[in-house]
Protein backbone atom coordinates (compact mmCIF):
# COMPACT_ATOMS: atom_id res chain seq x y z
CA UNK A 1 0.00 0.00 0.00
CA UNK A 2 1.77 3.45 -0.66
CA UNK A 3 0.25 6.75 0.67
CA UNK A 4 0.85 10.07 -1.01
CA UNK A 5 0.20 13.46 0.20
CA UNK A 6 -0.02 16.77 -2.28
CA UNK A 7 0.20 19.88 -0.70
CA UNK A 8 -0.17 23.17 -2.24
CA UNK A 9 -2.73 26.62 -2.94
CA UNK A 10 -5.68 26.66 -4.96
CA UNK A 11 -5.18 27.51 -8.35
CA UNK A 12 -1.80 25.07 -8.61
CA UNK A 13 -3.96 21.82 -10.16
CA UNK A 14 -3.94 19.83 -6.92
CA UNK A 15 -7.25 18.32 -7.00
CA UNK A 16 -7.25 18.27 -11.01
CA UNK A 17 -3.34 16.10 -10.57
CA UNK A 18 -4.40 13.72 -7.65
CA UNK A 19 -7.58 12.83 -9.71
CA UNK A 20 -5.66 12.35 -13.28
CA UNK A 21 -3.83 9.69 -10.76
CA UNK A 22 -6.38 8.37 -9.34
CA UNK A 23 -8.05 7.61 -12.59
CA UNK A 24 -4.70 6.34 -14.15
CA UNK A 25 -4.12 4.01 -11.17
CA UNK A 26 -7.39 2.63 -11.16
CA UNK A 27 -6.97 1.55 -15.04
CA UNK A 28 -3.89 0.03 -14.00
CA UNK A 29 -6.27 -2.22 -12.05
CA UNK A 30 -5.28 -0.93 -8.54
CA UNK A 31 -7.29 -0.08 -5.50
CA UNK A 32 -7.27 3.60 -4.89
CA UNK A 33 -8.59 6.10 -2.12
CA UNK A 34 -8.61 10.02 -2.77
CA UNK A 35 -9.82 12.86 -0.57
CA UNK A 36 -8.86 16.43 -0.44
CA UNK A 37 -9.53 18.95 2.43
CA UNK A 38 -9.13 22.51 1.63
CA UNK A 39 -8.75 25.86 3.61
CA UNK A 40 -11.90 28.35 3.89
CA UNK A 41 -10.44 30.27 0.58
CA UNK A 42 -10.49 28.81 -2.30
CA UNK A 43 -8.13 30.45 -5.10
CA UNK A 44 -4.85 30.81 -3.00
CA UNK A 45 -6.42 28.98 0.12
CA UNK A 46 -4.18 25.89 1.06
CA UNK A 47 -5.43 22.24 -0.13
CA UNK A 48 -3.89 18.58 0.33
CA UNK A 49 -4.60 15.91 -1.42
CA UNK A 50 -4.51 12.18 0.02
CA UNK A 51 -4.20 9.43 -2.19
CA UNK A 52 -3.60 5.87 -1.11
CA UNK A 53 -3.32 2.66 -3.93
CA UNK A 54 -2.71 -1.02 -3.40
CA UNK A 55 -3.13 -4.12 -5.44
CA UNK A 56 -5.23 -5.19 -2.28
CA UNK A 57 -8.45 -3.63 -0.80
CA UNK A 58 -8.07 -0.63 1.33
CA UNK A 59 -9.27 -1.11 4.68
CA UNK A 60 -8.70 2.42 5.72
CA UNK A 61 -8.70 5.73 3.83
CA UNK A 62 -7.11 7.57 6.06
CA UNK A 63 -3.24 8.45 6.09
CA UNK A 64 -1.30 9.77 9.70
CA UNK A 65 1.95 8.70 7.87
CA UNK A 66 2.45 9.30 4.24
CA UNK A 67 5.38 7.20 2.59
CA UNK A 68 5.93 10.85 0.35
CA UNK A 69 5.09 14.07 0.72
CA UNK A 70 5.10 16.02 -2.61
CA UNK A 71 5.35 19.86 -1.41
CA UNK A 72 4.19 22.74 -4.49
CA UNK A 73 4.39 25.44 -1.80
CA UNK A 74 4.86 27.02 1.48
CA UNK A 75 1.03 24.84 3.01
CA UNK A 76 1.41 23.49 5.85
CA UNK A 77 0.61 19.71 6.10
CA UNK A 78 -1.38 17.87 8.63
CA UNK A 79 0.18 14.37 8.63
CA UNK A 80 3.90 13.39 8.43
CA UNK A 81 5.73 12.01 5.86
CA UNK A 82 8.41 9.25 5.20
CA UNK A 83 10.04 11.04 2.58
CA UNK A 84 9.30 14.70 1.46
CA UNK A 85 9.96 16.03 -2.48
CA UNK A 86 9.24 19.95 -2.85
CA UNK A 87 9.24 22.51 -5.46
CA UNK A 88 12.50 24.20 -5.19
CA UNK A 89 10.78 27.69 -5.48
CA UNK A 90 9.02 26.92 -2.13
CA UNK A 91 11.13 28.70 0.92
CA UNK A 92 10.47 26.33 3.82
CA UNK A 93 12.57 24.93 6.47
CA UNK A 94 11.90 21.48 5.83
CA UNK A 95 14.28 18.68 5.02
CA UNK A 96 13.53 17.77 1.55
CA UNK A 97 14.49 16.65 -1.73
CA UNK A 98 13.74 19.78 -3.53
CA UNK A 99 13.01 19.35 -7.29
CA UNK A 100 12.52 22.34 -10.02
CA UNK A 101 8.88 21.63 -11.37
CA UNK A 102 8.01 25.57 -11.63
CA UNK A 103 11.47 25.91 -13.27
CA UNK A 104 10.63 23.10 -15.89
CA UNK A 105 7.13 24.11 -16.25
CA UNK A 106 8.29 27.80 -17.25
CA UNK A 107 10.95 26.87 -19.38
CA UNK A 108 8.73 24.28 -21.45
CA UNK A 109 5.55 26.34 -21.23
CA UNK A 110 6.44 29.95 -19.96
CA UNK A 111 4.49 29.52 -17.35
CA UNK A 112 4.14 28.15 -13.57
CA UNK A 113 0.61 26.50 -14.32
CA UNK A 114 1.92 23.52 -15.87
CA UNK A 115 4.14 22.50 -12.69
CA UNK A 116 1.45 20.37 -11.44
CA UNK A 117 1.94 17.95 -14.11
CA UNK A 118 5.44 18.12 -13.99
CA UNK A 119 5.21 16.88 -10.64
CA UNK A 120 2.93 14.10 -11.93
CA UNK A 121 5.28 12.51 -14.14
CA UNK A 122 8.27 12.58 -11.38
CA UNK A 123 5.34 11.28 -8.91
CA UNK A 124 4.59 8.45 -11.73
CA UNK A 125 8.13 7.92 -11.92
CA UNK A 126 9.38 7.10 -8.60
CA UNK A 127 6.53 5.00 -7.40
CA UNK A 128 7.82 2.85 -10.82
CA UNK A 129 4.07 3.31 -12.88
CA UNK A 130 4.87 3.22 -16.76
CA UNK A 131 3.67 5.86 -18.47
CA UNK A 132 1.06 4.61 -20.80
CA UNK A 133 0.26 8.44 -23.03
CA UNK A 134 -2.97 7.58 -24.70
CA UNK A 135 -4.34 6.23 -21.41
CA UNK A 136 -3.60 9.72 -20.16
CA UNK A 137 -4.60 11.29 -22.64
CA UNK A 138 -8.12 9.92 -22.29
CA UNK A 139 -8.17 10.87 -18.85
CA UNK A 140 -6.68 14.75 -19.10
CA UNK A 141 -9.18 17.33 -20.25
CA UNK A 142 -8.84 18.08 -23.73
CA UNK A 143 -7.98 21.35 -23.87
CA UNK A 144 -4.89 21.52 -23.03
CA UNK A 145 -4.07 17.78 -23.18
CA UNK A 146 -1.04 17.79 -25.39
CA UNK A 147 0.79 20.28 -23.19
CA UNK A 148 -0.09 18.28 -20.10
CA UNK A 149 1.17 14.93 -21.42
CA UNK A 150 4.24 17.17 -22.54
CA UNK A 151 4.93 18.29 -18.71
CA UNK A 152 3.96 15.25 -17.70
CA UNK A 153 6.72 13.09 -19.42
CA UNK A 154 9.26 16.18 -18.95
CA UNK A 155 8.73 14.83 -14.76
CA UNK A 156 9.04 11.21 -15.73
CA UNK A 157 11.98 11.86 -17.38
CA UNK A 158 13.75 13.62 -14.60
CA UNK A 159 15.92 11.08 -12.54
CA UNK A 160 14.46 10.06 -9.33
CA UNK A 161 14.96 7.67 -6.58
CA UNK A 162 12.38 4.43 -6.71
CA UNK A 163 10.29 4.99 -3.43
CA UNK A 164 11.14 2.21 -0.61
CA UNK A 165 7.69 0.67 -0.78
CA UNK A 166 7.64 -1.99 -2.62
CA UNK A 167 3.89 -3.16 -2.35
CA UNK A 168 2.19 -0.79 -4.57
């Protein structure tokens, strides 16, 4: 079972990235559990997303542990983390592996928006999912689709470290 937490504002894609994920992992023909609690303000407000897959029922939707943390900026989580990955434009004092998804996203797209998706294809990448584009493509919104699965392979193709869970 591996548990993922997305931090970030509203506006940055959270929601729209943990449920692209949670779409993809169920056509992989895994169990998954997503919820999302939010701030009082919306656009700017602070959100998290919790997502949770295994091959095997889940038995409990809740995470006090995540085995990664995936930081987009300065929110403040409620749970802990095994591991923590944040945006290196986010100033916190937090030990993490900090990773340059707004500075890929502008370079690519000359803009921040697209660091979401980035993020998904590192997130894709270290939990070893393949990346399968057409089934993404199916899932993604179409109007900016191509662009997405653009970002979205730009993050898988960033080196990362394979996550220490081994029972996804």
């Amino acid at each position: 079972m591996v548990k993922l937490a997305i931090t970030g504002s509203g506006g940055q894609g959270i929601r729209l990235m943990g449920s692209i994920l949670a779409e993809y992992l169920m056509s992989k023909s895994l169990e998954v559990s997503a919820m999302y609690d939010y701030d009082a303000a919306m656009r700017g407000g602070g959100i998290q997303g919790y997502i949770i897959f295994s091959k095997s029922r889940i038995s409990n939707p809740i995470i006090e542990t995540a085995d990664l943390m995936l930081v987009l900026d300065k929110t403040k989580s409620k749970i802990n983390a095994k591991r923590v990955i944040m945006d290196e434009s986010v100033n916190m004092l937090l030990a993490a592996e900090k990773i340059p998804f707004s500075k890929i996203s502008e370079r690519m797209f000359s803009k921040k928006a697209m660091l979401n998706m980035v993020a998904l294809g590192f997130i894709l990448k270290i939990f070893g999912i393949g990346l399968d584009e057409s089934l993404i493509l199916a899932i993604l919104p179409e109007k900016f689709g191509n662009e997405n699965i653009a970002a979205i392979k730009a993050g898988y193709e960033l080196s990362a470290a394979p996550a220490t869970n081994k029972n996804k």
